[in-house]
N, C-alpha and C. Protein backbone atom coordinates (compact mmCIF):
# COMPACT_ATOMS: atom_id res chain seq x y z
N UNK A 1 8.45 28.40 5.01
CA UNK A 1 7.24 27.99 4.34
C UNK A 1 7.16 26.46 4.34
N UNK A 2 6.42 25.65 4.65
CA UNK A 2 5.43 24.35 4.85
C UNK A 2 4.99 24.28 3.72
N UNK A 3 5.62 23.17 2.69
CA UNK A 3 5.06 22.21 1.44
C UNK A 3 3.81 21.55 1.90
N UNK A 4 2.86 21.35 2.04
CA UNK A 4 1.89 20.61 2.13
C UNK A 4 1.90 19.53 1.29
N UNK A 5 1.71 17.80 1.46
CA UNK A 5 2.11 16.80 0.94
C UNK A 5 0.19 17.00 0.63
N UNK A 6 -0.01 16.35 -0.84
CA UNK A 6 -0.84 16.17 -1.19
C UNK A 6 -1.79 14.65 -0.91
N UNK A 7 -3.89 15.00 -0.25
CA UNK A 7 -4.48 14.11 0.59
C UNK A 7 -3.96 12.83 -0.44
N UNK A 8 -4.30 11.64 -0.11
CA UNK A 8 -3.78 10.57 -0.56
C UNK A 8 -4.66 10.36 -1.66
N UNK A 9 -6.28 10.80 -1.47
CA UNK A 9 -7.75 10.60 -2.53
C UNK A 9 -6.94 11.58 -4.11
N UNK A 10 -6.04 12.24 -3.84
CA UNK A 10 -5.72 13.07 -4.80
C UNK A 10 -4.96 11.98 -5.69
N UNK A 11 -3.90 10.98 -5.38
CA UNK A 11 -3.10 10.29 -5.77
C UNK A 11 -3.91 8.93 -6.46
N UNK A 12 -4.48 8.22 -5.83
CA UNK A 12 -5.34 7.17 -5.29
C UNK A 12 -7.00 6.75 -5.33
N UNK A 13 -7.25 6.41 -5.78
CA UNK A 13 -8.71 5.65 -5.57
C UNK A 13 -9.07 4.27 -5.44
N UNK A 14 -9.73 3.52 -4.60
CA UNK A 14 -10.69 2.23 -4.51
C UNK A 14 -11.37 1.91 -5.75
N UNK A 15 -11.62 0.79 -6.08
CA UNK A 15 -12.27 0.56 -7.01
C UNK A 15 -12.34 -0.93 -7.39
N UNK A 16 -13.37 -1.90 -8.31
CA UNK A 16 -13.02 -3.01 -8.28
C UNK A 16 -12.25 -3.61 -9.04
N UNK A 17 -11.06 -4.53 -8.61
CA UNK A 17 -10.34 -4.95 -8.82
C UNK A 17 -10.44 -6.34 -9.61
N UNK A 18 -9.57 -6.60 -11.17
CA UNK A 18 -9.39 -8.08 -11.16
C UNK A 18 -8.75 -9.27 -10.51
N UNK A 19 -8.35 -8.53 -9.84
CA UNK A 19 -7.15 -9.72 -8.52
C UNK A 19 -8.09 -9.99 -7.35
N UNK A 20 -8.98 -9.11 -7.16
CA UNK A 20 -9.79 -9.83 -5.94
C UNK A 20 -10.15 -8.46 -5.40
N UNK A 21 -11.35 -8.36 -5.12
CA UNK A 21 -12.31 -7.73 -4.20
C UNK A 21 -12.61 -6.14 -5.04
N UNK A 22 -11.85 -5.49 -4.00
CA UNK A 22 -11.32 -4.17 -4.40
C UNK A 22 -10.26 -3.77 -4.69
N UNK A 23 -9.24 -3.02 -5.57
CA UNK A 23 -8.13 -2.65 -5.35
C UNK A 23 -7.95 -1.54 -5.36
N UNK A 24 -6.66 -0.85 -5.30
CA UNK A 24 -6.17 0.87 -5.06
C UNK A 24 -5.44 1.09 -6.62
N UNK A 25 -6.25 2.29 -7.22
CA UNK A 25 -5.59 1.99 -8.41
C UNK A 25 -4.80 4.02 -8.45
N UNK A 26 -4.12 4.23 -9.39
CA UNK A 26 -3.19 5.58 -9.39
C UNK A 26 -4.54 6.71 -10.25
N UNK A 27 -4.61 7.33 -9.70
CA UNK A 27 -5.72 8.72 -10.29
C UNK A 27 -4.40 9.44 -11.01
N UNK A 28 -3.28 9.32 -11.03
CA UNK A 28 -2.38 10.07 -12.01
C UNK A 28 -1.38 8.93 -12.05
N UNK A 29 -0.13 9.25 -13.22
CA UNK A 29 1.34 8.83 -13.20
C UNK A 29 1.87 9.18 -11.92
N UNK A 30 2.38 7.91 -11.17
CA UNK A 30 3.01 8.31 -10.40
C UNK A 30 4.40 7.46 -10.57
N UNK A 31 5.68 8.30 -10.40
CA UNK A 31 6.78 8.44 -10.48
C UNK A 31 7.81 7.16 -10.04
N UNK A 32 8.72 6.78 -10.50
CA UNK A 32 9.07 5.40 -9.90
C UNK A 32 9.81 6.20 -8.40
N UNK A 33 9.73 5.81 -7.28
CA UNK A 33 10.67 5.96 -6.12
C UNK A 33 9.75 7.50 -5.50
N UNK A 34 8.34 7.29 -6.51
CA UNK A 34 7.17 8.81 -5.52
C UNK A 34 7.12 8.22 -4.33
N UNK A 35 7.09 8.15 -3.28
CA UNK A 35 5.92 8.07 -2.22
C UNK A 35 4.59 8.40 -2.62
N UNK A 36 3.77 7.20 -2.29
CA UNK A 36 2.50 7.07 -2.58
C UNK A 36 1.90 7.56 -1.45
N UNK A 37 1.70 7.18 -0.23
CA UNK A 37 1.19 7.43 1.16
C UNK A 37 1.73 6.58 2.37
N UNK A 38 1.20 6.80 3.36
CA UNK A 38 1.63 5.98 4.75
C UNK A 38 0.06 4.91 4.81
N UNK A 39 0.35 3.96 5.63
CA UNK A 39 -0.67 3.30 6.09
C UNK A 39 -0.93 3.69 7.42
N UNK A 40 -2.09 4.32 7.41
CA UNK A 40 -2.90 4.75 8.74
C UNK A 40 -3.28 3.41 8.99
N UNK A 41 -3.77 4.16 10.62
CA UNK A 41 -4.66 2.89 11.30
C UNK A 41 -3.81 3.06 12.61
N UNK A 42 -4.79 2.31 13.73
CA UNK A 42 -4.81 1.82 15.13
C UNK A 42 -3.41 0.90 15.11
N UNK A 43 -2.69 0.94 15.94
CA UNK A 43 -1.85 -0.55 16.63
C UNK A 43 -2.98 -2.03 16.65
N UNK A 44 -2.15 -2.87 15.50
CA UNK A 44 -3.37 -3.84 15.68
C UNK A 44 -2.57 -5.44 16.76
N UNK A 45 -3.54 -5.59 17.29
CA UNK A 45 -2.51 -6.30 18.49
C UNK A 45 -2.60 -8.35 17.69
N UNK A 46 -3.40 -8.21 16.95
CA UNK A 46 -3.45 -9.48 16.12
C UNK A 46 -3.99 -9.36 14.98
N UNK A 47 -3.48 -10.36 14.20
CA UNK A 47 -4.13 -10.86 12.59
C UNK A 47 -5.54 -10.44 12.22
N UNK A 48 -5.24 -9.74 10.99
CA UNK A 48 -6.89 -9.70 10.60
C UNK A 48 -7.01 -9.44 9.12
N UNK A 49 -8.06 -9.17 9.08
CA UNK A 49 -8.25 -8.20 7.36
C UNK A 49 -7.78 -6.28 7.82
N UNK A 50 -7.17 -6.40 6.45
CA UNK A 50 -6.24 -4.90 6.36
C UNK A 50 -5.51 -4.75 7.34
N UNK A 51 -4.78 -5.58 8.04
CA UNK A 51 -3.81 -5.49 8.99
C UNK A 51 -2.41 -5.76 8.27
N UNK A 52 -1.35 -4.70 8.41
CA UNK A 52 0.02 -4.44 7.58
C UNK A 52 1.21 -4.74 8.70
N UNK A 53 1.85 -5.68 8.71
CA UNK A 53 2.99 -6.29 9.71
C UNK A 53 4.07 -5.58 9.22
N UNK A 54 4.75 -4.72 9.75
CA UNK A 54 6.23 -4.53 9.51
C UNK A 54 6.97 -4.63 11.11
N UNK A 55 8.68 -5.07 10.60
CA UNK A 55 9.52 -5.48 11.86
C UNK A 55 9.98 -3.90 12.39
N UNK A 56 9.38 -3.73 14.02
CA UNK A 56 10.18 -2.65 14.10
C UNK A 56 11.62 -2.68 14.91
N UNK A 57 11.73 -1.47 15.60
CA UNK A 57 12.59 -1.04 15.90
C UNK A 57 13.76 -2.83 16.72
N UNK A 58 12.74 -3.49 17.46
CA UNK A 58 13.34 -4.28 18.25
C UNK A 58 13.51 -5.40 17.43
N UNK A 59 12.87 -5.42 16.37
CA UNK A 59 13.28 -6.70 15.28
C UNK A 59 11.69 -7.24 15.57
N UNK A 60 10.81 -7.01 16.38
CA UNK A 60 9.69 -7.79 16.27
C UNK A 60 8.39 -7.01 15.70
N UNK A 61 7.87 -8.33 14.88
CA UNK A 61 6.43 -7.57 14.01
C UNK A 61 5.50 -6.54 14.77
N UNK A 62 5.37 -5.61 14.16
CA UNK A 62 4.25 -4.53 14.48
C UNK A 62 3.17 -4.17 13.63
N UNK A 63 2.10 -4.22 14.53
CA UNK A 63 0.75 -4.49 12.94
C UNK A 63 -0.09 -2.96 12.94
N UNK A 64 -0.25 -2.61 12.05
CA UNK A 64 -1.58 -1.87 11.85
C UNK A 64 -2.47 -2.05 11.01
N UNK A 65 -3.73 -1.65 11.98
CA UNK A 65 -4.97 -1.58 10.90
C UNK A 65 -5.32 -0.46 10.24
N UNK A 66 -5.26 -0.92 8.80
CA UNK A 66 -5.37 0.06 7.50
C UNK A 66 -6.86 0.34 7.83
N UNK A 67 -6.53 1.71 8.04
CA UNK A 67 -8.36 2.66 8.02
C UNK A 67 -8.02 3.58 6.82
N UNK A 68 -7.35 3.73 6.01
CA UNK A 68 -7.49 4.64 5.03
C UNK A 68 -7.20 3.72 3.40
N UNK A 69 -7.48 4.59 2.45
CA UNK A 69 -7.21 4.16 0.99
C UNK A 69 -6.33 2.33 1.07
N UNK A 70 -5.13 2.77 1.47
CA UNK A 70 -3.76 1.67 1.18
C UNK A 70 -4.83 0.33 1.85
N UNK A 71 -5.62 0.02 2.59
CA UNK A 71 -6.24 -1.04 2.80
C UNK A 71 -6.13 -2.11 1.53
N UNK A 72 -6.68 -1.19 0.66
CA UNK A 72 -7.06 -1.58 -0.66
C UNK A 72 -6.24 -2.68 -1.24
N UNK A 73 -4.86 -2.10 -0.83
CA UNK A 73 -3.79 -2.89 -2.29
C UNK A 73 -3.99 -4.50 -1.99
N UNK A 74 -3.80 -4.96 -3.25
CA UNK A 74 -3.24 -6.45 -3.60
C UNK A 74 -2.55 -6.75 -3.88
N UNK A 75 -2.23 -8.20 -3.68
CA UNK A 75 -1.00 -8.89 -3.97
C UNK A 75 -0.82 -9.29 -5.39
N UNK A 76 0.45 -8.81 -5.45
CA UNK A 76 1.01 -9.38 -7.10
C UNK A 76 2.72 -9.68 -6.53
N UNK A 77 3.23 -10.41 -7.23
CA UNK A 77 4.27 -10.56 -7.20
C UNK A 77 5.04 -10.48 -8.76
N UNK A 78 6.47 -9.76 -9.04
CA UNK A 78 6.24 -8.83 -8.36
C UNK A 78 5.44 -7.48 -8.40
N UNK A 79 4.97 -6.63 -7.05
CA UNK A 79 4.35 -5.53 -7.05
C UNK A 79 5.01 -4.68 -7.73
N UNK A 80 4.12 -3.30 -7.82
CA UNK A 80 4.44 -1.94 -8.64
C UNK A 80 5.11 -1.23 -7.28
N UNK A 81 4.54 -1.51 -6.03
CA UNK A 81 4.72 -0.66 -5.55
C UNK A 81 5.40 -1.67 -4.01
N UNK A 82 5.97 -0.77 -2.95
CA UNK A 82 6.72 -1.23 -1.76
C UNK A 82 6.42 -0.58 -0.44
N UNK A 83 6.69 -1.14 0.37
CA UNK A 83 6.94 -0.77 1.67
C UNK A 83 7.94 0.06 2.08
N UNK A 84 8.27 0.77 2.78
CA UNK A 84 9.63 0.64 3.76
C UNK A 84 8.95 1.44 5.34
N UNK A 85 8.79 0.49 6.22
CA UNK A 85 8.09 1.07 7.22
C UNK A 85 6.27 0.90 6.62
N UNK A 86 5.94 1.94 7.44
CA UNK A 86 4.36 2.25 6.69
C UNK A 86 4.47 3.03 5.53
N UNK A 87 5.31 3.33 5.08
CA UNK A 87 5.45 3.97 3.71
C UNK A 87 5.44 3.69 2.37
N UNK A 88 4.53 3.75 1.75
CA UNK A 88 4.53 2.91 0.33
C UNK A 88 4.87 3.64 -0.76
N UNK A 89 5.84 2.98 -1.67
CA UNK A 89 6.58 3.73 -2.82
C UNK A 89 6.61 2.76 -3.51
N UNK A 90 6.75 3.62 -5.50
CA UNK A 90 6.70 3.48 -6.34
C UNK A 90 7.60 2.30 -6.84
N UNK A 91 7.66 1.31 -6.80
CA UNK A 91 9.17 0.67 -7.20
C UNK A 91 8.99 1.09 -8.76
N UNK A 92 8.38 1.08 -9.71
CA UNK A 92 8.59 1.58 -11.28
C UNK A 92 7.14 2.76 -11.68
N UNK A 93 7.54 3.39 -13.01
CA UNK A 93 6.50 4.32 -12.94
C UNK A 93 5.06 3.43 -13.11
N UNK A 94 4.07 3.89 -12.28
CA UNK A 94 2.58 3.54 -12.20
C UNK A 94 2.08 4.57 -13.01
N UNK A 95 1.06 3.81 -14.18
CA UNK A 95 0.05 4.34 -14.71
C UNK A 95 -1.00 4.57 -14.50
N UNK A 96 -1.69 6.44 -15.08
CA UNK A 96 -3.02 6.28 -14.21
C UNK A 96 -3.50 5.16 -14.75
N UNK A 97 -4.73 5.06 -13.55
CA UNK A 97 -5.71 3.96 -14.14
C UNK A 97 -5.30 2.32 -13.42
N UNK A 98 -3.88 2.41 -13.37
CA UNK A 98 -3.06 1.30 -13.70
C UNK A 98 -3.18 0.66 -11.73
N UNK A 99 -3.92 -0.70 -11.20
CA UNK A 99 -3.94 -0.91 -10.30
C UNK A 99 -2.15 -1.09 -9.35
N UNK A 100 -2.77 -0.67 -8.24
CA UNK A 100 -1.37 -0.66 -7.33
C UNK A 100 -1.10 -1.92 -6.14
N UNK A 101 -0.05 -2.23 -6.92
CA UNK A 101 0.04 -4.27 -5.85
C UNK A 101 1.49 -4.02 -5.45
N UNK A 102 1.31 -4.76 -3.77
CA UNK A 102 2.73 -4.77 -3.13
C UNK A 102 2.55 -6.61 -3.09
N UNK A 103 3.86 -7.08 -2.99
CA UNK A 103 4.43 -8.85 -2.76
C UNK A 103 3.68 -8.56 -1.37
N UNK A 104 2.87 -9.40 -1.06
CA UNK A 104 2.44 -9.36 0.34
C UNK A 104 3.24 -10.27 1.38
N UNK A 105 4.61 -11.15 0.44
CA UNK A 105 6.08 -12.20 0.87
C UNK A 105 5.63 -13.21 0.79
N UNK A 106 6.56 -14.13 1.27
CA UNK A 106 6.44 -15.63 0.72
C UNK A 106 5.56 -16.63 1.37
N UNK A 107 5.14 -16.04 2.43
CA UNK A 107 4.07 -17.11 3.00
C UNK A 107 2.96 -17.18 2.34
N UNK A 108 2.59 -15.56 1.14
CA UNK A 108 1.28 -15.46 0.29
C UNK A 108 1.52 -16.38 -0.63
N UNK A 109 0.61 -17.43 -1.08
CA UNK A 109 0.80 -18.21 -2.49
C UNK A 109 0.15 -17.15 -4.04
N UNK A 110 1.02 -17.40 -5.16
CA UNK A 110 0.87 -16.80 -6.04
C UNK A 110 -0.84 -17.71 -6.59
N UNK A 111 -1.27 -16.65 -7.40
CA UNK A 111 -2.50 -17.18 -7.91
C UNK A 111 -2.29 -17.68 -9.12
């Protein structure tokens, strides 16, 4: 039997944000160390808006463009929530309601 991982709109919603623009905020408690979702999207071959850099396999940056929900998040330092790969998790429990921010690293200046 196949668990079906629940759509991400179940976890997650857009909405406007006080940090800037839009942000991704939790439609429930979610768990410290839950997996939140993956970042979809195309191979992005350069810099842009909603483009997510992680180092892969060879040690060099690999980008995608966020076409789903995770576009959304903002920067806080530190964030509620993390990376590892395209995978974003809980670093402490998130409250509903409660907006969801990853460290976007040190080249971002704090506000």
């Amino acid at each position: 039997m196949t668990i079906k991982k629940p759509q991400l709109s179940q976890t997650v919603y857009a909405a406007p944000s006080p940090i800037h623009g839009k942000g991704l905020f939790a439609r429930r408690v979610i768990l410290r160390g839950e997996q939140i979702g993956t970042y979809e999207g195309p191979t992005a071959s350069r810099n842009g808006t909603y483009v997510l850099w992680v180092y892969g396999d060879e040690g060099a940056p690999v980008g995608r463009s966020g076409r789903n929900l995770l576009r959304f998040l903002n920067h806080a330092r530190p964030g509620n929530a993390e990376f590892d790969g395209y995978d974003l998790f809980a670093r402490r429990m998130i409250r509903a309601g409660e907006e969801i921010t990853f460290d976007y690293g040190e080249e971002w200046p704090d506000e």
